[in-house]
PDB file of N, CA and C in Angstrom:
ATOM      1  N   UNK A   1      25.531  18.854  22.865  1.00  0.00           N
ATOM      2  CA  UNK A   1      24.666  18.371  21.802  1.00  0.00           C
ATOM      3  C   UNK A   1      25.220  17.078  21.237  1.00  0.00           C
ATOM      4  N   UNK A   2      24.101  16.101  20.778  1.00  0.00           N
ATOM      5  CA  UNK A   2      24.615  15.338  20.299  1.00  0.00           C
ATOM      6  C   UNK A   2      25.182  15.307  18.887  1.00  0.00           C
ATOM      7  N   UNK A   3      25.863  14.327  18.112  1.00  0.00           N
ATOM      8  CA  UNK A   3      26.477  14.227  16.555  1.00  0.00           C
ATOM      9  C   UNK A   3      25.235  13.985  15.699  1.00  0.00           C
ATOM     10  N   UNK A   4      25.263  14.553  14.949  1.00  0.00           N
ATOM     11  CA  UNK A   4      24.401  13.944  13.737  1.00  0.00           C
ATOM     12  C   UNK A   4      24.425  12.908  12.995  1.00  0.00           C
ATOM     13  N   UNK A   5      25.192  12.094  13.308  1.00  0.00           N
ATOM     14  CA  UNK A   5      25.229  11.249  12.697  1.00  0.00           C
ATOM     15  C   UNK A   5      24.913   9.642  13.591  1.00  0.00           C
ATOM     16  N   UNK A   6      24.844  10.227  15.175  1.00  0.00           N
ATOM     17  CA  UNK A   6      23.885   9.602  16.019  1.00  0.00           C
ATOM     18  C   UNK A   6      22.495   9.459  16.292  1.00  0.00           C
ATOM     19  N   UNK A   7      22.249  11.277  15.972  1.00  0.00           N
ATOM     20  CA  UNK A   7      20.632  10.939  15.730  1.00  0.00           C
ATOM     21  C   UNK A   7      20.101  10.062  14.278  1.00  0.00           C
ATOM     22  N   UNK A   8      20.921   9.961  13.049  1.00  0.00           N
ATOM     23  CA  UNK A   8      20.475   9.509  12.293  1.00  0.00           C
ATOM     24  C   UNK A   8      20.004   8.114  12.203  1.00  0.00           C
ATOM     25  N   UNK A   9      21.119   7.615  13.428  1.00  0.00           N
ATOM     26  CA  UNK A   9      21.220   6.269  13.832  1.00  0.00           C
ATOM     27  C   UNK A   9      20.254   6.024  14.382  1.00  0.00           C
ATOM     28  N   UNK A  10      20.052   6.398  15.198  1.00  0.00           N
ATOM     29  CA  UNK A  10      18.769   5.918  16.195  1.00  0.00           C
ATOM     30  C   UNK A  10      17.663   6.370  15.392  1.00  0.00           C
ATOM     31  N   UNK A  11      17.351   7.383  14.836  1.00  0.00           N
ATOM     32  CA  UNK A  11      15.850   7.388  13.902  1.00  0.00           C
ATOM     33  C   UNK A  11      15.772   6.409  12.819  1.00  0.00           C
ATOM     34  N   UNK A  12      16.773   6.024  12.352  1.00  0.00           N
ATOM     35  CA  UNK A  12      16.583   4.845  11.211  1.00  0.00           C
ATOM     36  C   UNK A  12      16.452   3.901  11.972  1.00  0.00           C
ATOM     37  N   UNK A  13      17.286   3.428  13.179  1.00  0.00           N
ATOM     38  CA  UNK A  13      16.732   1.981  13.654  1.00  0.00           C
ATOM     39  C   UNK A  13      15.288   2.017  14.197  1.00  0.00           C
ATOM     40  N   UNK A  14      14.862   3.248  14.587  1.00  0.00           N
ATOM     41  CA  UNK A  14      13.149   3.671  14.918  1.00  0.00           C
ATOM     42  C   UNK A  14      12.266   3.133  13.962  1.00  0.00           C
ATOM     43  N   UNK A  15      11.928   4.168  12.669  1.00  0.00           N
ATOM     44  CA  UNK A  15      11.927   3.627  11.534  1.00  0.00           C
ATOM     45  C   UNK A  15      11.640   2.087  10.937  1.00  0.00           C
ATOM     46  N   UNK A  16      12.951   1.503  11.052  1.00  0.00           N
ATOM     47  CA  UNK A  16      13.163   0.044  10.630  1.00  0.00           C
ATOM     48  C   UNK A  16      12.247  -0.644  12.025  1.00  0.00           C
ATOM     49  N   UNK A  17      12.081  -0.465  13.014  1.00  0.00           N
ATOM     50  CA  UNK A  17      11.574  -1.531  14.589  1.00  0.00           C
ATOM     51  C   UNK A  17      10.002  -0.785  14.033  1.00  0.00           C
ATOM     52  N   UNK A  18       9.616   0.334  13.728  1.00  0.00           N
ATOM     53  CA  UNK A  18       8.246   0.191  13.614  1.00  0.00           C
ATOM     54  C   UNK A  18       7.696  -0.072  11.951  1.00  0.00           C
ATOM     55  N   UNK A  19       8.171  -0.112  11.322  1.00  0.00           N
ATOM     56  CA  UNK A  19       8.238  -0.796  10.061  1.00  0.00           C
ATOM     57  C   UNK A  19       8.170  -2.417   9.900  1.00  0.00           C
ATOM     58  N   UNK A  20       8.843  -2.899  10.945  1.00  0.00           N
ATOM     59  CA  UNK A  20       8.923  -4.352  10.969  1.00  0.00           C
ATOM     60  C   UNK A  20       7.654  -4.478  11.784  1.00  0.00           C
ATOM     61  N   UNK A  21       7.189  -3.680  13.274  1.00  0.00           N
ATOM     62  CA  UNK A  21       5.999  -4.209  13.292  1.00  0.00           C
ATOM     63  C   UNK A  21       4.642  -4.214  13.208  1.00  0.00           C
ATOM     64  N   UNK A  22       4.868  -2.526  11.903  1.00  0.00           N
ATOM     65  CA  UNK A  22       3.217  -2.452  10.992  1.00  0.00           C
ATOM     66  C   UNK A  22       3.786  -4.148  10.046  1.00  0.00           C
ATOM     67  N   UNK A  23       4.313  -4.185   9.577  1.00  0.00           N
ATOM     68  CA  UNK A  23       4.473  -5.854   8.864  1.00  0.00           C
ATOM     69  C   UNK A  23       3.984  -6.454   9.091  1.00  0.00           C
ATOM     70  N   UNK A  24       4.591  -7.016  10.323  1.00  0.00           N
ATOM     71  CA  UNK A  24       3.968  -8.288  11.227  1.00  0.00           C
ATOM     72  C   UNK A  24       2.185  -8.035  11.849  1.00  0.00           C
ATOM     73  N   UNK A  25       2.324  -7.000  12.097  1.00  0.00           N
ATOM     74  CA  UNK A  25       0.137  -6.568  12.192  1.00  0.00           C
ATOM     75  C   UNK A  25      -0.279  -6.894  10.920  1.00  0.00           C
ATOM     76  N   UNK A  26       0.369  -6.192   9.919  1.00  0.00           N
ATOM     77  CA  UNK A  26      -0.522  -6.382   8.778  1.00  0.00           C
ATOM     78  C   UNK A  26      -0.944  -8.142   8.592  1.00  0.00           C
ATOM     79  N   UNK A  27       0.376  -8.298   7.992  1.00  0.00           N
ATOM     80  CA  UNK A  27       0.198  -9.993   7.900  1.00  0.00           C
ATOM     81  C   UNK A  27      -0.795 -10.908   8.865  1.00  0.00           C
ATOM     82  N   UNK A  28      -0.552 -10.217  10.319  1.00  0.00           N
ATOM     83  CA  UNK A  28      -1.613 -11.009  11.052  1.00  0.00           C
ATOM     84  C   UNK A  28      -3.085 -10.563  11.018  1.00  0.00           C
ATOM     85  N   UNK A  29      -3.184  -9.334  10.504  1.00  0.00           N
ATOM     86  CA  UNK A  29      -4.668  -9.141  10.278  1.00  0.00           C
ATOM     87  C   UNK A  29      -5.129  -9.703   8.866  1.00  0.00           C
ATOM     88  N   UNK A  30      -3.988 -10.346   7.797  1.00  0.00           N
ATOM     89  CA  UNK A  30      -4.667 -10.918   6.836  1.00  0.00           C
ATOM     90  C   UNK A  30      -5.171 -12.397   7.319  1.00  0.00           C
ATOM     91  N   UNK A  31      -4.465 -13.167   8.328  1.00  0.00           N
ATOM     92  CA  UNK A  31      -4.361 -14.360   8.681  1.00  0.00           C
ATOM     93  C   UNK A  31      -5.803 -14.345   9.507  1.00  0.00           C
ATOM     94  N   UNK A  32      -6.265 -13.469   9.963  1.00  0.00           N
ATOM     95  CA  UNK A  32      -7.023 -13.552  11.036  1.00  0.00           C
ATOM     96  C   UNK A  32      -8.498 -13.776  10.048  1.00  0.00           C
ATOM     97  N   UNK A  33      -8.694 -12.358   8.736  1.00  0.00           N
ATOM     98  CA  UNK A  33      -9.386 -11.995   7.985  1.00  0.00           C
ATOM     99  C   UNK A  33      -9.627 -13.821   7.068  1.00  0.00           C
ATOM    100  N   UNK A  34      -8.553 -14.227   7.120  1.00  0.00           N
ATOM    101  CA  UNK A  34      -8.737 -15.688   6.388  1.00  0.00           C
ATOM    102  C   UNK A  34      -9.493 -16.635   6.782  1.00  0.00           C
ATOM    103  N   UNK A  35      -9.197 -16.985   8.375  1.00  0.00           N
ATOM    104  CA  UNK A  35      -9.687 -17.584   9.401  1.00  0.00           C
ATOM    105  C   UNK A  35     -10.696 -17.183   9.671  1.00  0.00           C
ATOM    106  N   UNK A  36     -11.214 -16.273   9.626  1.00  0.00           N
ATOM    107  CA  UNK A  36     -12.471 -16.103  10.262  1.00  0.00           C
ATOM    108  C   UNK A  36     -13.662 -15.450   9.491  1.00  0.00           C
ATOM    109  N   UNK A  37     -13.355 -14.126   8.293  1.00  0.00           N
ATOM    110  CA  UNK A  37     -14.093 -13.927   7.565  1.00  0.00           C
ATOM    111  C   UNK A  37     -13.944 -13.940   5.687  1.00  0.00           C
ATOM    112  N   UNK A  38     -13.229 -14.608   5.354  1.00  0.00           N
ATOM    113  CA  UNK A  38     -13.216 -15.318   4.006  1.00  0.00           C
ATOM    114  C   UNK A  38     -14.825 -15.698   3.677  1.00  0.00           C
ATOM    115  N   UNK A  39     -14.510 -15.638   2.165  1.00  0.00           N
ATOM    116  CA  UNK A  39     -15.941 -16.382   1.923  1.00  0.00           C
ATOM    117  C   UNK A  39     -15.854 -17.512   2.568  1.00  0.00           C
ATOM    118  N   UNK A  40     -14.394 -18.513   2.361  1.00  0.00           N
ATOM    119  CA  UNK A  40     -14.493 -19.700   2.706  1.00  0.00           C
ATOM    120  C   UNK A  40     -15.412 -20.224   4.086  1.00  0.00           C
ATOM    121  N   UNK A  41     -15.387 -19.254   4.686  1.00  0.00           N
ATOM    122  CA  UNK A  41     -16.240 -19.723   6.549  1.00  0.00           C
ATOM    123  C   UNK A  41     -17.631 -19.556   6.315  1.00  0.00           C
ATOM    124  N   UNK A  42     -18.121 -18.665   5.251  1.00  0.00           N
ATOM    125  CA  UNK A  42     -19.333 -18.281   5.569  1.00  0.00           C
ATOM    126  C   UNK A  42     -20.537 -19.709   5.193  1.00  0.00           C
ATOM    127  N   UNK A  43     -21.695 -19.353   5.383  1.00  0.00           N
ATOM    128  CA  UNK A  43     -22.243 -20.494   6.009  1.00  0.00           C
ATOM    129  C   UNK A  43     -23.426 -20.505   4.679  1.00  0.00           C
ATOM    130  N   UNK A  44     -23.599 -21.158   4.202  1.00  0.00           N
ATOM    131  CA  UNK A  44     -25.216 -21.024   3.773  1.00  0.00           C
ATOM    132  C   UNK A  44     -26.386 -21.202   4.157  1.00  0.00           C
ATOM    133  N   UNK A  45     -26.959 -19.991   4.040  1.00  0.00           N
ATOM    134  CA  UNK A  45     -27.901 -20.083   4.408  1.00  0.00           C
ATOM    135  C   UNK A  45     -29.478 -19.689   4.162  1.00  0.00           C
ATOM    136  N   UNK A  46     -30.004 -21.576   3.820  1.00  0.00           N
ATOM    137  CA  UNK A  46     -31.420 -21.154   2.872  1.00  0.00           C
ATOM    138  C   UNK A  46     -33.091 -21.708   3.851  1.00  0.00           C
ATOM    139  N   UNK A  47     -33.705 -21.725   3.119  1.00  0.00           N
ATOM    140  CA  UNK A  47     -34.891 -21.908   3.714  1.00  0.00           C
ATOM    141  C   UNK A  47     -35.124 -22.972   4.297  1.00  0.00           C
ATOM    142  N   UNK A  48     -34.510 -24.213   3.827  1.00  0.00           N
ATOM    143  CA  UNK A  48     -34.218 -25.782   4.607  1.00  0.00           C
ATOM    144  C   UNK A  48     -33.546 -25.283   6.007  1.00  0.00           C
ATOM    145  N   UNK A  49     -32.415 -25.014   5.877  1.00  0.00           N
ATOM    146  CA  UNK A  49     -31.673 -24.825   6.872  1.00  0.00           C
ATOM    147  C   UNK A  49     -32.296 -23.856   8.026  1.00  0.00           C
ATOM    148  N   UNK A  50     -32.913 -23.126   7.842  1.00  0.00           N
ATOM    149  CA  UNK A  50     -34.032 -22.030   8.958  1.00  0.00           C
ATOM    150  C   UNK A  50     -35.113 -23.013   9.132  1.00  0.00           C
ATOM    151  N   UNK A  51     -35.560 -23.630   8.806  1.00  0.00           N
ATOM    152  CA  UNK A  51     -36.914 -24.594   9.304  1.00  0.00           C
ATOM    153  C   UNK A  51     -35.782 -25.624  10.230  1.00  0.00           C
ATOM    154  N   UNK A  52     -34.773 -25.936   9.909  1.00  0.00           N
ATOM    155  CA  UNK A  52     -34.172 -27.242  10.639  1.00  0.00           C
ATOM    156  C   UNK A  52     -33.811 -26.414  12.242  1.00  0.00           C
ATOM    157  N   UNK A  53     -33.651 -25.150  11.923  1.00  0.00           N
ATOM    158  CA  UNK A  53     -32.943 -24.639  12.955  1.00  0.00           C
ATOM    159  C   UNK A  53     -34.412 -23.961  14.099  1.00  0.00           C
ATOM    160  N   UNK A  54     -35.366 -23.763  13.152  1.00  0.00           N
ATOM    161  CA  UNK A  54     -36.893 -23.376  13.773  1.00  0.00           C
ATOM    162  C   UNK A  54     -37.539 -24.326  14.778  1.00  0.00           C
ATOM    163  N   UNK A  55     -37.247 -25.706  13.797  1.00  0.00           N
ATOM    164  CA  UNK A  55     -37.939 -26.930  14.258  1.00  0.00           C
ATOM    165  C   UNK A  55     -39.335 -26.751  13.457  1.00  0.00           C
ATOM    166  N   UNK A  56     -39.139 -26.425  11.978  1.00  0.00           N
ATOM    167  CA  UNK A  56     -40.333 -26.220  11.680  1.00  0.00           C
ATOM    168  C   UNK A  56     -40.691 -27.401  10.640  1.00  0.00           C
ATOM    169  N   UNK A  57     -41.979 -27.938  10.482  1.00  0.00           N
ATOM    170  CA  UNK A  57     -42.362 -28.849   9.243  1.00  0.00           C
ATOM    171  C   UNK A  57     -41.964 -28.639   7.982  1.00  0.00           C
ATOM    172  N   UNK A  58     -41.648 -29.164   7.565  1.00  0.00           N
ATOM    173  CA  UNK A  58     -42.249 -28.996   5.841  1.00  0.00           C
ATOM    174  C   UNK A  58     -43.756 -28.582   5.969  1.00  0.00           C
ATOM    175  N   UNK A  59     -44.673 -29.638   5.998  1.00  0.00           N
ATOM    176  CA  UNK A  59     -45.722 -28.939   5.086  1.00  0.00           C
ATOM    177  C   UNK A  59     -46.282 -28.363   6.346  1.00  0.00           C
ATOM    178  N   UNK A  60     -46.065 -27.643   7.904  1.00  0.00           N
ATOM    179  CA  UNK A  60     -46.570 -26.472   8.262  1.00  0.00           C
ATOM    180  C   UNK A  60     -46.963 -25.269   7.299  1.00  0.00           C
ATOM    181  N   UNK A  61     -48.035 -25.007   7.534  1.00  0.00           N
ATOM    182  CA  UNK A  61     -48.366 -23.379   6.801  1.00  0.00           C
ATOM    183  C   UNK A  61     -47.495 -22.389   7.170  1.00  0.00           C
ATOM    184  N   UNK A  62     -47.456 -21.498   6.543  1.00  0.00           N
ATOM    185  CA  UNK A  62     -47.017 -20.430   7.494  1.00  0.00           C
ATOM    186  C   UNK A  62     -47.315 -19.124   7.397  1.00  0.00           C
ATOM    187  N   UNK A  63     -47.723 -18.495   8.258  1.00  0.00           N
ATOM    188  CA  UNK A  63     -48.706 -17.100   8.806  1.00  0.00           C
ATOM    189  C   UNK A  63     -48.459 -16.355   7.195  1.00  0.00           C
ATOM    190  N   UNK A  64     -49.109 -15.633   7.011  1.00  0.00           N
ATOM    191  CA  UNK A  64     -49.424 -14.934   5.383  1.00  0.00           C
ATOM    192  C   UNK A  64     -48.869 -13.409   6.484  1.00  0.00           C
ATOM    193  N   UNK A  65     -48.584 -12.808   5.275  1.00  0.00           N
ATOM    194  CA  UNK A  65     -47.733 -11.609   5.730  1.00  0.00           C
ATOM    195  C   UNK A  65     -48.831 -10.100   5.768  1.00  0.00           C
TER     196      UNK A  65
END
């Protein structure tokens, strides 16, 4: 059998190696969340901008609902 005071060793350095890399995920899923879905990226989007993207007139009618 082994010492106890070997297994303690190796489960704390376990421990500490997956501790360090929920960290490093976390942090990179905030970096990612920044980059890509922040308010900052999001786009506006209004009724000018859907006719530009339609190709539609201004003063076209448009179909009654």
């Amino acid at each position: 059998m082994s010492r106890p005071g070997k297994s303690a060793a190796w489960r704390q350095q376990l421990r500490r190696s997956i501790g360090w890399t929920l960290l490093i995920k976390f942090f990179a899923l905030i970096a990612l969340w920044a980059l890509f879905f922040s308010p900052a990226q999001r786009v506006d989007v209004g009724p000018e901008r859907v006719e530009s993207r339609l190709a539609l007139d201004a003063g076209t009618e448009r179909p009654d609902d």
